[in-house]
PDB file of N, CA and C in Angstrom:
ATOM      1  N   UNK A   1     -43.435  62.013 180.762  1.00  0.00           N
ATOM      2  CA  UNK A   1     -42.692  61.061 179.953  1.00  0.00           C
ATOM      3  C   UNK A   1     -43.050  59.650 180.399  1.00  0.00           C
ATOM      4  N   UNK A   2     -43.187  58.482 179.598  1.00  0.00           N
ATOM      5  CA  UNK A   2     -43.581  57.477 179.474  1.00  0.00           C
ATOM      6  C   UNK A   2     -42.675  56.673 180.228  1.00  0.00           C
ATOM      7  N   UNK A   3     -42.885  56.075 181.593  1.00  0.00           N
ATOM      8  CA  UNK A   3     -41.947  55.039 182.363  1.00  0.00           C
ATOM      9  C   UNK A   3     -41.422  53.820 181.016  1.00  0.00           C
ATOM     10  N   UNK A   4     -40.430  53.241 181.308  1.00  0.00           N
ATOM     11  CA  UNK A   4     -39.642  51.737 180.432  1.00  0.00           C
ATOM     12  C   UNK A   4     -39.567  51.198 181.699  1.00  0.00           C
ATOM     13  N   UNK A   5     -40.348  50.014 181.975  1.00  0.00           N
ATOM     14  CA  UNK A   5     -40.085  48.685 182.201  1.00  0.00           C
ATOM     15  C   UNK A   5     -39.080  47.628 181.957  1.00  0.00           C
ATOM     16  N   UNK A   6     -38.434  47.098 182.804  1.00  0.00           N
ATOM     17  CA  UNK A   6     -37.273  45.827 182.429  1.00  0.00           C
ATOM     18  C   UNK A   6     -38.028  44.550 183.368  1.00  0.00           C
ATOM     19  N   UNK A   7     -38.013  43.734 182.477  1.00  0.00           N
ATOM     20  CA  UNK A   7     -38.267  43.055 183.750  1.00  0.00           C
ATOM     21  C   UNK A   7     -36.731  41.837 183.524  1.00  0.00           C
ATOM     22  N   UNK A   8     -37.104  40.587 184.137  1.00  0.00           N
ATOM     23  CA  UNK A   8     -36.422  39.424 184.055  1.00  0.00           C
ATOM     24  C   UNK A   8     -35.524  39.059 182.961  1.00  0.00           C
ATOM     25  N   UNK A   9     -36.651  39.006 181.789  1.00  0.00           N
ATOM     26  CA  UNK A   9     -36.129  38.351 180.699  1.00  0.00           C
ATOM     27  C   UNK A   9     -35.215  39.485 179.634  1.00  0.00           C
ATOM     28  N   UNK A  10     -36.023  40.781 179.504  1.00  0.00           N
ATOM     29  CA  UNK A  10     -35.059  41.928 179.224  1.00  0.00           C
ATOM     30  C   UNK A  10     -33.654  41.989 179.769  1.00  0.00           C
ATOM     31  N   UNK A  11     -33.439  41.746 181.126  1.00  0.00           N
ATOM     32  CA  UNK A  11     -32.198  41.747 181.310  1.00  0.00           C
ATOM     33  C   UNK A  11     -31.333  40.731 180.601  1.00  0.00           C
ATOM     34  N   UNK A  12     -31.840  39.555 180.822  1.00  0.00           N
ATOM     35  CA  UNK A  12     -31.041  38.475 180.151  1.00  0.00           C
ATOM     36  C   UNK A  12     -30.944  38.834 178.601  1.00  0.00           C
ATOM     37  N   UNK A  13     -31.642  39.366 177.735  1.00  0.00           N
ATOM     38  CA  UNK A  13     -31.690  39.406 176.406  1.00  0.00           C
ATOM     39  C   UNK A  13     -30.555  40.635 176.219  1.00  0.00           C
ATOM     40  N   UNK A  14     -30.362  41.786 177.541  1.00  0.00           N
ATOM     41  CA  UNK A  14     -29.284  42.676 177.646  1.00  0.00           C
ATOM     42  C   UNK A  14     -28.068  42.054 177.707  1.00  0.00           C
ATOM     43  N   UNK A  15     -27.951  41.227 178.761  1.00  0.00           N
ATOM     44  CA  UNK A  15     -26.661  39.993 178.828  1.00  0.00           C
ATOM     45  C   UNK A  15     -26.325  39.632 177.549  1.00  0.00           C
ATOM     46  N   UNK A  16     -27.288  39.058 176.990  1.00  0.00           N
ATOM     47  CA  UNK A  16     -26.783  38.283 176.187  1.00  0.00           C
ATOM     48  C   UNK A  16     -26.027  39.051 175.131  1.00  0.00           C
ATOM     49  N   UNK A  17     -26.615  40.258 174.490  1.00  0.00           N
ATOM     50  CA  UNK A  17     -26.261  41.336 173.801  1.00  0.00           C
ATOM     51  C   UNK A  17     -24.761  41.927 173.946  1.00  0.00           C
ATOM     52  N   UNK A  18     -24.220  41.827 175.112  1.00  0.00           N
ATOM     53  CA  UNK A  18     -23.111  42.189 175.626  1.00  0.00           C
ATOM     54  C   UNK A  18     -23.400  43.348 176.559  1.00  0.00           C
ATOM     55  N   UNK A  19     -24.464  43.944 177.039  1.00  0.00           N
ATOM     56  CA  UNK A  19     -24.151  44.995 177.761  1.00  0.00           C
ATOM     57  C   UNK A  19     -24.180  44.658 179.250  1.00  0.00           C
ATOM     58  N   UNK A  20     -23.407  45.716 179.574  1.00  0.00           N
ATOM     59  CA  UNK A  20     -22.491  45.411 180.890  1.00  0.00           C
ATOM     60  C   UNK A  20     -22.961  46.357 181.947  1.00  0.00           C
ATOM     61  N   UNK A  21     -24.258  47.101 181.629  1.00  0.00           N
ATOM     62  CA  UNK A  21     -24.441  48.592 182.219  1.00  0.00           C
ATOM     63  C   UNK A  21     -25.492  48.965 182.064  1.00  0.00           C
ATOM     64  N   UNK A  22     -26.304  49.628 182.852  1.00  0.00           N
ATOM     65  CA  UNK A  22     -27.808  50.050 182.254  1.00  0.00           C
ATOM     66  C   UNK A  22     -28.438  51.246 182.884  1.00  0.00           C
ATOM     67  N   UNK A  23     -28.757  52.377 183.187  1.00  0.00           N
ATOM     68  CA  UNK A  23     -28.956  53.638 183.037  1.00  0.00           C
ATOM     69  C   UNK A  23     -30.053  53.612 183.876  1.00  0.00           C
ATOM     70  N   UNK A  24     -30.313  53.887 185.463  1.00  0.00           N
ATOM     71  CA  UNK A  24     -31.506  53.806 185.816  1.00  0.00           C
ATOM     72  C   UNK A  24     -32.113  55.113 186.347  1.00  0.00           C
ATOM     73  N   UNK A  25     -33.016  56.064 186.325  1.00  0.00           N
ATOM     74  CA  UNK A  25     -33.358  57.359 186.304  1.00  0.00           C
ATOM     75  C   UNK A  25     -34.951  57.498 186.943  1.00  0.00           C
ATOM     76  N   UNK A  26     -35.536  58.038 187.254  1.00  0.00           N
ATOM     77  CA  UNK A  26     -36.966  58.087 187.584  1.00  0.00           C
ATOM     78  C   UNK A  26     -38.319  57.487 186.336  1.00  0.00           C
ATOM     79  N   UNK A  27     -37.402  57.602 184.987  1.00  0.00           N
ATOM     80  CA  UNK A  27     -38.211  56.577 184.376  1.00  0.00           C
ATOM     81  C   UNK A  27     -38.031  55.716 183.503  1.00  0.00           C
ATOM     82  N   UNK A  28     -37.233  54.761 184.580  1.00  0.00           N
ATOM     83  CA  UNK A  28     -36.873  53.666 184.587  1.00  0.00           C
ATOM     84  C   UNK A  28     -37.176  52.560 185.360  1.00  0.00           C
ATOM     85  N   UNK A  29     -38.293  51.428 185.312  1.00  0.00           N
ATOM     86  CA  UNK A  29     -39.039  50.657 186.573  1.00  0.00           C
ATOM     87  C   UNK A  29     -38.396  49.432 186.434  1.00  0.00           C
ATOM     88  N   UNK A  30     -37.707  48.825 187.506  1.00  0.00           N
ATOM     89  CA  UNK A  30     -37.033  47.267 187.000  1.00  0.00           C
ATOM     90  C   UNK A  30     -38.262  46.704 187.828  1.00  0.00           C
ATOM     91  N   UNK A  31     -38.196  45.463 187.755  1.00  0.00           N
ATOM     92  CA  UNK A  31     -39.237  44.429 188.711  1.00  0.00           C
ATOM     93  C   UNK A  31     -38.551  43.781 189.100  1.00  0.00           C
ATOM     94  N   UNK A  32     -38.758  43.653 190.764  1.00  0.00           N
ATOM     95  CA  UNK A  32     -37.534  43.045 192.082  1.00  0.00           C
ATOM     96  C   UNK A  32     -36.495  41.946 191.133  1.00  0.00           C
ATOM     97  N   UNK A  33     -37.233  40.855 190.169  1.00  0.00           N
ATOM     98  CA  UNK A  33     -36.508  39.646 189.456  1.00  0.00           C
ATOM     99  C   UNK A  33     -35.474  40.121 188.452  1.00  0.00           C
ATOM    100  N   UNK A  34     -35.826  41.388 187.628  1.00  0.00           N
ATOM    101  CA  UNK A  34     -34.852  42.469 187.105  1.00  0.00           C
ATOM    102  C   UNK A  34     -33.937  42.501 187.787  1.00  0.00           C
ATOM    103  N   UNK A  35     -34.121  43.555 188.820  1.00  0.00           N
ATOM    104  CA  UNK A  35     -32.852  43.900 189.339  1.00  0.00           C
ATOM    105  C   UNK A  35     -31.882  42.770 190.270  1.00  0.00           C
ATOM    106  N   UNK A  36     -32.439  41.832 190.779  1.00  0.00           N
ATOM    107  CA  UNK A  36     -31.391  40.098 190.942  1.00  0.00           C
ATOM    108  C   UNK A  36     -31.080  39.536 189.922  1.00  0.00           C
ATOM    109  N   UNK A  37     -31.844  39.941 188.758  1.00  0.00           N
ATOM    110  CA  UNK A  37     -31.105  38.794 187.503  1.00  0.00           C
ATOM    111  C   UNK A  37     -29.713  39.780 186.598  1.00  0.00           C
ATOM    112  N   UNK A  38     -30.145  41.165 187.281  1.00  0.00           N
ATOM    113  CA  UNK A  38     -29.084  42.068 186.721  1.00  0.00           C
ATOM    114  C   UNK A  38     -27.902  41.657 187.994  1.00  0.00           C
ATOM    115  N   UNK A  39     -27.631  41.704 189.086  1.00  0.00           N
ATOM    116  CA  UNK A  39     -26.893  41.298 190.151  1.00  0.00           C
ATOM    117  C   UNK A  39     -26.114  40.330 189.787  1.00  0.00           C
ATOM    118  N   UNK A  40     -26.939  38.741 189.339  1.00  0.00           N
ATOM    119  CA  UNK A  40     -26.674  37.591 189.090  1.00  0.00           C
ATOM    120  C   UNK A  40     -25.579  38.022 187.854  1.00  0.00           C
ATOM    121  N   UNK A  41     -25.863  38.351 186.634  1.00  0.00           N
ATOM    122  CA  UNK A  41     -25.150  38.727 185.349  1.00  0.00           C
ATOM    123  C   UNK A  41     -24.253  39.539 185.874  1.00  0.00           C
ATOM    124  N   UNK A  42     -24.291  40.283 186.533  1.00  0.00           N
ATOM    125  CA  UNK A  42     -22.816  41.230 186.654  1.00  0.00           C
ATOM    126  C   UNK A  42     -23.291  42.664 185.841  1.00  0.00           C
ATOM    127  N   UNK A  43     -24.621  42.911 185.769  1.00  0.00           N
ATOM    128  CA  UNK A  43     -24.975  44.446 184.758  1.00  0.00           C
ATOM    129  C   UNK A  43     -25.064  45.127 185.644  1.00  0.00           C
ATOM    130  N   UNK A  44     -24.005  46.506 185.759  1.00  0.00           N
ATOM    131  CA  UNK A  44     -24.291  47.525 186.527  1.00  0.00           C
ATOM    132  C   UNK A  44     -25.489  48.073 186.647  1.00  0.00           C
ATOM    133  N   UNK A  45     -25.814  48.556 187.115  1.00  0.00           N
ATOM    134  CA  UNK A  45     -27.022  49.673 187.867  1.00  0.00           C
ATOM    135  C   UNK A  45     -26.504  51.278 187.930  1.00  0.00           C
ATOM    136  N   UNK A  46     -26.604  51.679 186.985  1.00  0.00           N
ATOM    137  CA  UNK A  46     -25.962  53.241 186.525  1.00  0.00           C
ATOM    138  C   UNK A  46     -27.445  53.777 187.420  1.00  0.00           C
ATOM    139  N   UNK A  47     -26.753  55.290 188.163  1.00  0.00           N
ATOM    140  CA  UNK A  47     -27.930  56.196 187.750  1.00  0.00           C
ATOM    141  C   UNK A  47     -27.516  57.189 187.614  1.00  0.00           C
ATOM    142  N   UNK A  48     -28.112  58.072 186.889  1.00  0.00           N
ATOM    143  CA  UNK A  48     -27.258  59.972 186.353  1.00  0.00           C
ATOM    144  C   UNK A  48     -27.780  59.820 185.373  1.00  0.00           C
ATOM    145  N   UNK A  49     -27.115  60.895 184.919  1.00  0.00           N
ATOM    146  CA  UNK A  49     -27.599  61.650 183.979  1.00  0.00           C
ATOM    147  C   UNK A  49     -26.511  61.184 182.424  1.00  0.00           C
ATOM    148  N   UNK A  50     -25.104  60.992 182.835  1.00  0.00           N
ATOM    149  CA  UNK A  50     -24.716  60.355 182.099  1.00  0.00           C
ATOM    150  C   UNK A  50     -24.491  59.035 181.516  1.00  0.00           C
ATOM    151  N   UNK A  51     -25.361  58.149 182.226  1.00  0.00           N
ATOM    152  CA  UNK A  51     -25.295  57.071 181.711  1.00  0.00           C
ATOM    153  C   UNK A  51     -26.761  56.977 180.621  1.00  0.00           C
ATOM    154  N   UNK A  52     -26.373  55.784 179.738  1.00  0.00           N
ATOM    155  CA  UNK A  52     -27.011  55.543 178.724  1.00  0.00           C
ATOM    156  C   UNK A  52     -28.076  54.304 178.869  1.00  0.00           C
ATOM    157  N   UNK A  53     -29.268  54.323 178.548  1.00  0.00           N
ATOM    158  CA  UNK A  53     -29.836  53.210 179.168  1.00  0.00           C
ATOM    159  C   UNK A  53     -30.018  52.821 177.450  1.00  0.00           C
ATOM    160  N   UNK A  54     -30.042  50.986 177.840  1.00  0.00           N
ATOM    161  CA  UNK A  54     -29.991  50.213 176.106  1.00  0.00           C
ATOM    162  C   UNK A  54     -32.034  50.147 176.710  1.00  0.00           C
ATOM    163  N   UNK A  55     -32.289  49.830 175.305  1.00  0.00           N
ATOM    164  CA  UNK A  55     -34.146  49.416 175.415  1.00  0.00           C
ATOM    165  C   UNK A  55     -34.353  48.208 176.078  1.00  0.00           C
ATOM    166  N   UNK A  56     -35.380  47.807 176.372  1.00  0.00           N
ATOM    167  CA  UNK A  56     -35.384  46.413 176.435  1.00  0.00           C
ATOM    168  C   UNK A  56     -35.703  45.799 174.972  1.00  0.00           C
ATOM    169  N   UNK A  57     -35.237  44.460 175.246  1.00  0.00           N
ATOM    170  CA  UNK A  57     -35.786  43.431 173.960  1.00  0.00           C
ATOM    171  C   UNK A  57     -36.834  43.444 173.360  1.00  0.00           C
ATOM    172  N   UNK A  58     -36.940  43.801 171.817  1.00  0.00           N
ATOM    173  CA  UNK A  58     -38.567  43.335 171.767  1.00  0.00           C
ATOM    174  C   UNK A  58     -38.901  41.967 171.475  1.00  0.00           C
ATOM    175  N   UNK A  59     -39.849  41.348 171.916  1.00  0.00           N
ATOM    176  CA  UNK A  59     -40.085  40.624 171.448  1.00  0.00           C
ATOM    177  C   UNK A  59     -40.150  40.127 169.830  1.00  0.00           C
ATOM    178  N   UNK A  60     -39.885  38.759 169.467  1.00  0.00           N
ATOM    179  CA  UNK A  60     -40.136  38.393 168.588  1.00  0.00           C
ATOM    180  C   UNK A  60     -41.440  38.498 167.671  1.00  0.00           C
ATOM    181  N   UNK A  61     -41.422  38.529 166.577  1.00  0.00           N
ATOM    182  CA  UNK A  61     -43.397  39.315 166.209  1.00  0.00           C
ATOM    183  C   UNK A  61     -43.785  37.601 165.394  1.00  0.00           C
ATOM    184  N   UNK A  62     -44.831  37.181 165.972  1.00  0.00           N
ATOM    185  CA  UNK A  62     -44.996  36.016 165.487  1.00  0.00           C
ATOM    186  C   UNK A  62     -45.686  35.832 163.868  1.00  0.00           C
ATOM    187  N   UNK A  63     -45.258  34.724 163.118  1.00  0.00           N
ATOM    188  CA  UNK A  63     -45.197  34.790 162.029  1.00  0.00           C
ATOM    189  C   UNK A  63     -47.044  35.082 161.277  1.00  0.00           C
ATOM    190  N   UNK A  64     -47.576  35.560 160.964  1.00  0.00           N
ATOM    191  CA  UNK A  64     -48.998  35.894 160.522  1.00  0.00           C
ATOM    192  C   UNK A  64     -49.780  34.674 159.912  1.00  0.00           C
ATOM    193  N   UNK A  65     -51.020  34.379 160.584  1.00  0.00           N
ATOM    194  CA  UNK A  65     -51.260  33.182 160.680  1.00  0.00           C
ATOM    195  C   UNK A  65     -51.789  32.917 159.106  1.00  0.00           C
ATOM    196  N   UNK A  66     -51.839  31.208 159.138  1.00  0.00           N
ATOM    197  CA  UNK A  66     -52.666  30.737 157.946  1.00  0.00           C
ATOM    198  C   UNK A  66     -54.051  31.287 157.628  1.00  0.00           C
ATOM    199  N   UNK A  67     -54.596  30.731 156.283  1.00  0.00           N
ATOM    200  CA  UNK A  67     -56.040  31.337 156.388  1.00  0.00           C
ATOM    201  C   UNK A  67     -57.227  30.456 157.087  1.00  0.00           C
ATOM    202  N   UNK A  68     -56.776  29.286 157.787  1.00  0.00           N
ATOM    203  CA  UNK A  68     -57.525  28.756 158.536  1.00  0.00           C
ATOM    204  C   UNK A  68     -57.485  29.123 159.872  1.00  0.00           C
ATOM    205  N   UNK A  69     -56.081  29.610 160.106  1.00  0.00           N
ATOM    206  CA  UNK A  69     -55.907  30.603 161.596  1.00  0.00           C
ATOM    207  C   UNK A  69     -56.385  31.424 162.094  1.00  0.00           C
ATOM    208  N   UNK A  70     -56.528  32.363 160.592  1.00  0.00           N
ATOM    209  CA  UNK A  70     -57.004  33.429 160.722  1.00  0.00           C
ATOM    210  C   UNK A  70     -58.411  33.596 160.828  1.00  0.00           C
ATOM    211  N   UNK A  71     -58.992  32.808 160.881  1.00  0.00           N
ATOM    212  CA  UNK A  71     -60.501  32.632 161.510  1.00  0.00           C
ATOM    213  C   UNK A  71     -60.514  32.607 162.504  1.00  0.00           C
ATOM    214  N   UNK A  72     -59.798  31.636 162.714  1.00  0.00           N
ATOM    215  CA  UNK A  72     -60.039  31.646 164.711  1.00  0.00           C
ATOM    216  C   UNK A  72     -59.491  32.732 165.635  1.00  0.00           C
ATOM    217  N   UNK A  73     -58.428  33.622 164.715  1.00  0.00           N
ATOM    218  CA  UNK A  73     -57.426  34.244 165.133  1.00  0.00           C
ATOM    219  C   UNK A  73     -58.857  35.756 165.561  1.00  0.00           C
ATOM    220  N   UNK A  74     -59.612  35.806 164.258  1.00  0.00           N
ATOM    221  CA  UNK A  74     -60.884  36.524 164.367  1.00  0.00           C
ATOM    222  C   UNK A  74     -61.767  36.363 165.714  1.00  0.00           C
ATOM    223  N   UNK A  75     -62.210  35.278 165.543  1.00  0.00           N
ATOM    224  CA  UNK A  75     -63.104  34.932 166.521  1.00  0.00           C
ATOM    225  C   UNK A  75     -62.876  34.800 168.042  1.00  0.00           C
ATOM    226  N   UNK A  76     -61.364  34.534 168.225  1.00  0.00           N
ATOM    227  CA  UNK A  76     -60.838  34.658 169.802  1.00  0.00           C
ATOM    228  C   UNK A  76     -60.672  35.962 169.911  1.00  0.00           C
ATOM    229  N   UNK A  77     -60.389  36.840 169.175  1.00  0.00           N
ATOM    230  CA  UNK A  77     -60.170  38.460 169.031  1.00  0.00           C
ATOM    231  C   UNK A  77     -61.424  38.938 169.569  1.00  0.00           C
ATOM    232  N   UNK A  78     -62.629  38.408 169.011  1.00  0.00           N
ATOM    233  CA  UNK A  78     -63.779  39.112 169.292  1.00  0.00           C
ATOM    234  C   UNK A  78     -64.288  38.510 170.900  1.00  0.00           C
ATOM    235  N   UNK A  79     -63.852  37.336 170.235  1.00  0.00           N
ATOM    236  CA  UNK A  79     -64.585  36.705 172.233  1.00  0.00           C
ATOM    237  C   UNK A  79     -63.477  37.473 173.512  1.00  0.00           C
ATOM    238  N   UNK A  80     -62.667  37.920 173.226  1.00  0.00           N
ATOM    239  CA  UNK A  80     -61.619  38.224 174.060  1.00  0.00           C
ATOM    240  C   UNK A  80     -62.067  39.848 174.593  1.00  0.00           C
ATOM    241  N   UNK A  81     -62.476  40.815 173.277  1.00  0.00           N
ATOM    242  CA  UNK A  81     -62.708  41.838 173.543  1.00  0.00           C
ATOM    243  C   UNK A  81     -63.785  42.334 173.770  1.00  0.00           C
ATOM    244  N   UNK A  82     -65.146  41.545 173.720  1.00  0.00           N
ATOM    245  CA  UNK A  82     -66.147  41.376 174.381  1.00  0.00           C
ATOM    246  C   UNK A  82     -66.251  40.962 175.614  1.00  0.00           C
ATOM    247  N   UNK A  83     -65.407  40.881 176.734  1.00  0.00           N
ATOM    248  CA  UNK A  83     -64.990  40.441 177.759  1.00  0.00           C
ATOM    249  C   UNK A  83     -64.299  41.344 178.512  1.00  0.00           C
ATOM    250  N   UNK A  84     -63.286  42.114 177.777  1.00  0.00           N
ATOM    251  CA  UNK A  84     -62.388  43.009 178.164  1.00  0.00           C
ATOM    252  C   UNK A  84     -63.730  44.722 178.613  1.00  0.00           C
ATOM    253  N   UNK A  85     -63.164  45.056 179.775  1.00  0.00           N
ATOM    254  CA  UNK A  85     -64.289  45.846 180.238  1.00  0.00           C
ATOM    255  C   UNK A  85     -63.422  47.529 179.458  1.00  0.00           C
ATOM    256  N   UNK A  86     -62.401  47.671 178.467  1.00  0.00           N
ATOM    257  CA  UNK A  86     -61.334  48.947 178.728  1.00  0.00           C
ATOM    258  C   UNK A  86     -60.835  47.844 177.681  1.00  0.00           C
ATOM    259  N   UNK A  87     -60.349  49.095 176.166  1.00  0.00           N
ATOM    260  CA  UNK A  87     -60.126  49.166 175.175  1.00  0.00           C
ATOM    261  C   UNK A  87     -58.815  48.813 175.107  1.00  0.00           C
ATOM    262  N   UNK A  88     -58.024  47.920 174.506  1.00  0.00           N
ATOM    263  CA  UNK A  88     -56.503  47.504 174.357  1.00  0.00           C
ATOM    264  C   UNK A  88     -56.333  47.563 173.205  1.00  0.00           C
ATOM    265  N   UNK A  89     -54.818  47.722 172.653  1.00  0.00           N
ATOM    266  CA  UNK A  89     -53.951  48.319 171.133  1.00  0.00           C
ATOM    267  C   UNK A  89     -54.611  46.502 170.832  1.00  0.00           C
ATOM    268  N   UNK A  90     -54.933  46.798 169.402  1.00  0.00           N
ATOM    269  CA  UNK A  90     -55.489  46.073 168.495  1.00  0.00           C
ATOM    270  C   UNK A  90     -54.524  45.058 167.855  1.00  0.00           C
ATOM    271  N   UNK A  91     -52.684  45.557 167.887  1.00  0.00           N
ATOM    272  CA  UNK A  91     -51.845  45.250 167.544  1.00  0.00           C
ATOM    273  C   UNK A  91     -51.338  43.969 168.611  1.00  0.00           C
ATOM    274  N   UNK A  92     -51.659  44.619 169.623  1.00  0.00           N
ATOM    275  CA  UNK A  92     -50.557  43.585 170.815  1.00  0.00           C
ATOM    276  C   UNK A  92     -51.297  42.527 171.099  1.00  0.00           C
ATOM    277  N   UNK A  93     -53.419  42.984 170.705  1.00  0.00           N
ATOM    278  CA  UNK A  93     -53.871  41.967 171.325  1.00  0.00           C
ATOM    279  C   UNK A  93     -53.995  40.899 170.587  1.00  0.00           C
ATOM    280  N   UNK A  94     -53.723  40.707 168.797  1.00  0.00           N
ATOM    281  CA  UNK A  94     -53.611  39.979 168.162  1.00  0.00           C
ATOM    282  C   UNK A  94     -52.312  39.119 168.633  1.00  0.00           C
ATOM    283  N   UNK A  95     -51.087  40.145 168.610  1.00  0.00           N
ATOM    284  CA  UNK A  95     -49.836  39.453 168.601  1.00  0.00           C
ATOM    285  C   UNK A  95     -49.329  38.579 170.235  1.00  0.00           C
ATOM    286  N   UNK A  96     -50.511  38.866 171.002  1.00  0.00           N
ATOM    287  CA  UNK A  96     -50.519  37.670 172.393  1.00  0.00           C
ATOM    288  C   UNK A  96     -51.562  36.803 171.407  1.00  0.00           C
ATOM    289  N   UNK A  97     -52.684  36.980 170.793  1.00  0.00           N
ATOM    290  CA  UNK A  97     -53.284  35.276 170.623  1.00  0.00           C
ATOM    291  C   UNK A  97     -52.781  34.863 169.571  1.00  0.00           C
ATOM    292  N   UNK A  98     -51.867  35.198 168.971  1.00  0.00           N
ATOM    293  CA  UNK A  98     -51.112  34.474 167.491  1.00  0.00           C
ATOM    294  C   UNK A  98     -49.482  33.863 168.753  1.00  0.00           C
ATOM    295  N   UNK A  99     -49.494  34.407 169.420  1.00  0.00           N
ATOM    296  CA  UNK A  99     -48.554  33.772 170.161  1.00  0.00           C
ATOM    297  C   UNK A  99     -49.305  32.225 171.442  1.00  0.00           C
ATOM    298  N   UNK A 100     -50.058  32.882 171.401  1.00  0.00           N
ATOM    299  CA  UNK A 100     -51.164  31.452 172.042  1.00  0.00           C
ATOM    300  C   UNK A 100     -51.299  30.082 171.511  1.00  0.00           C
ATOM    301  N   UNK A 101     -51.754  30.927 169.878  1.00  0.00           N
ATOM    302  CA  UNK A 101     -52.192  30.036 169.067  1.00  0.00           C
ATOM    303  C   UNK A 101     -51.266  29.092 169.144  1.00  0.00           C
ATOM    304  N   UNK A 102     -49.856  30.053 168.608  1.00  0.00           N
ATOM    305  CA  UNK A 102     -48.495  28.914 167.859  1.00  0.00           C
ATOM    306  C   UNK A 102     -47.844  28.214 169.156  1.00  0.00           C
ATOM    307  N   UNK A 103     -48.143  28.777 170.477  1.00  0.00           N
ATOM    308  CA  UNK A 103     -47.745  27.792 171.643  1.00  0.00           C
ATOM    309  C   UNK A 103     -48.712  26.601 171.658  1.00  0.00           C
ATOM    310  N   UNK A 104     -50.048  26.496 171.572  1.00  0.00           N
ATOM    311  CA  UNK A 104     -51.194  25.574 171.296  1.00  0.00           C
ATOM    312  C   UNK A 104     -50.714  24.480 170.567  1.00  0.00           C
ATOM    313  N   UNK A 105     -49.688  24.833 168.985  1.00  0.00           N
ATOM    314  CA  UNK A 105     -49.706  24.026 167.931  1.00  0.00           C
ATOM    315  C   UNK A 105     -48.337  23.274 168.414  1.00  0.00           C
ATOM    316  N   UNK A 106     -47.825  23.997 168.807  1.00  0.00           N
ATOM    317  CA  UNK A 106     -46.382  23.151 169.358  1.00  0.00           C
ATOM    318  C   UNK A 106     -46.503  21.810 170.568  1.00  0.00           C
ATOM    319  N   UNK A 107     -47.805  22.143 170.723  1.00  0.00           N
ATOM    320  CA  UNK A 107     -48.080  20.762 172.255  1.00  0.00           C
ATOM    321  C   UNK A 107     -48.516  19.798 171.313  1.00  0.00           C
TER     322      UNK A 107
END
């Protein structure tokens, strides 16, 4: 079965949500800043069998670029994965450089 990751910001996006509790089991991995930012908030640290673990946050999916974007959006795609030595989801690696991009346009 597939480990879930929490890190930092998952917790806070749990906070914010209202939950008060979170389900931790063998596959369940917090990262050291997880489990202090869960401390800090006051979110329990369940483990058993009966507790319920919430997902983490997904991220926001950034809005699909213009058609002038989408050129470049092409061309950093290709320079990126010509580089990459080991094959990555086609999905996530767009949706980090469309998140690049729109951090780029905001400076």
């Amino acid at each position: 079965m597939p480990k879930t990751f929490y890190t930092e910001n998952d917790i806070k996006a749990l906070a914010a949500r209202g939950i008060q509790s979170l389900a931790i089991n063998d596959d369940i991995v917090l990262t050291d800043l997880a489990r202090q930012k869960a401390r800090d908030l006051g979110i329990k640290l369940l483990r058993g069998s009966g507790a319920t673990a919430a997902p983490p946050a997904q991220p926001a999916r950034p809005s699909p670029p213009d058609p002038a974007s989408a050129d470049l959006l092409r061309r950093v795609r290709q320079a990126v994965t010509a580089r990459l030595e080991h094959p990555v989801d086609p999905a996530l690696l767009d949706a980090v450089i469309q998140q690049v991009l729109a951090s780029m346009e905001r400076k």
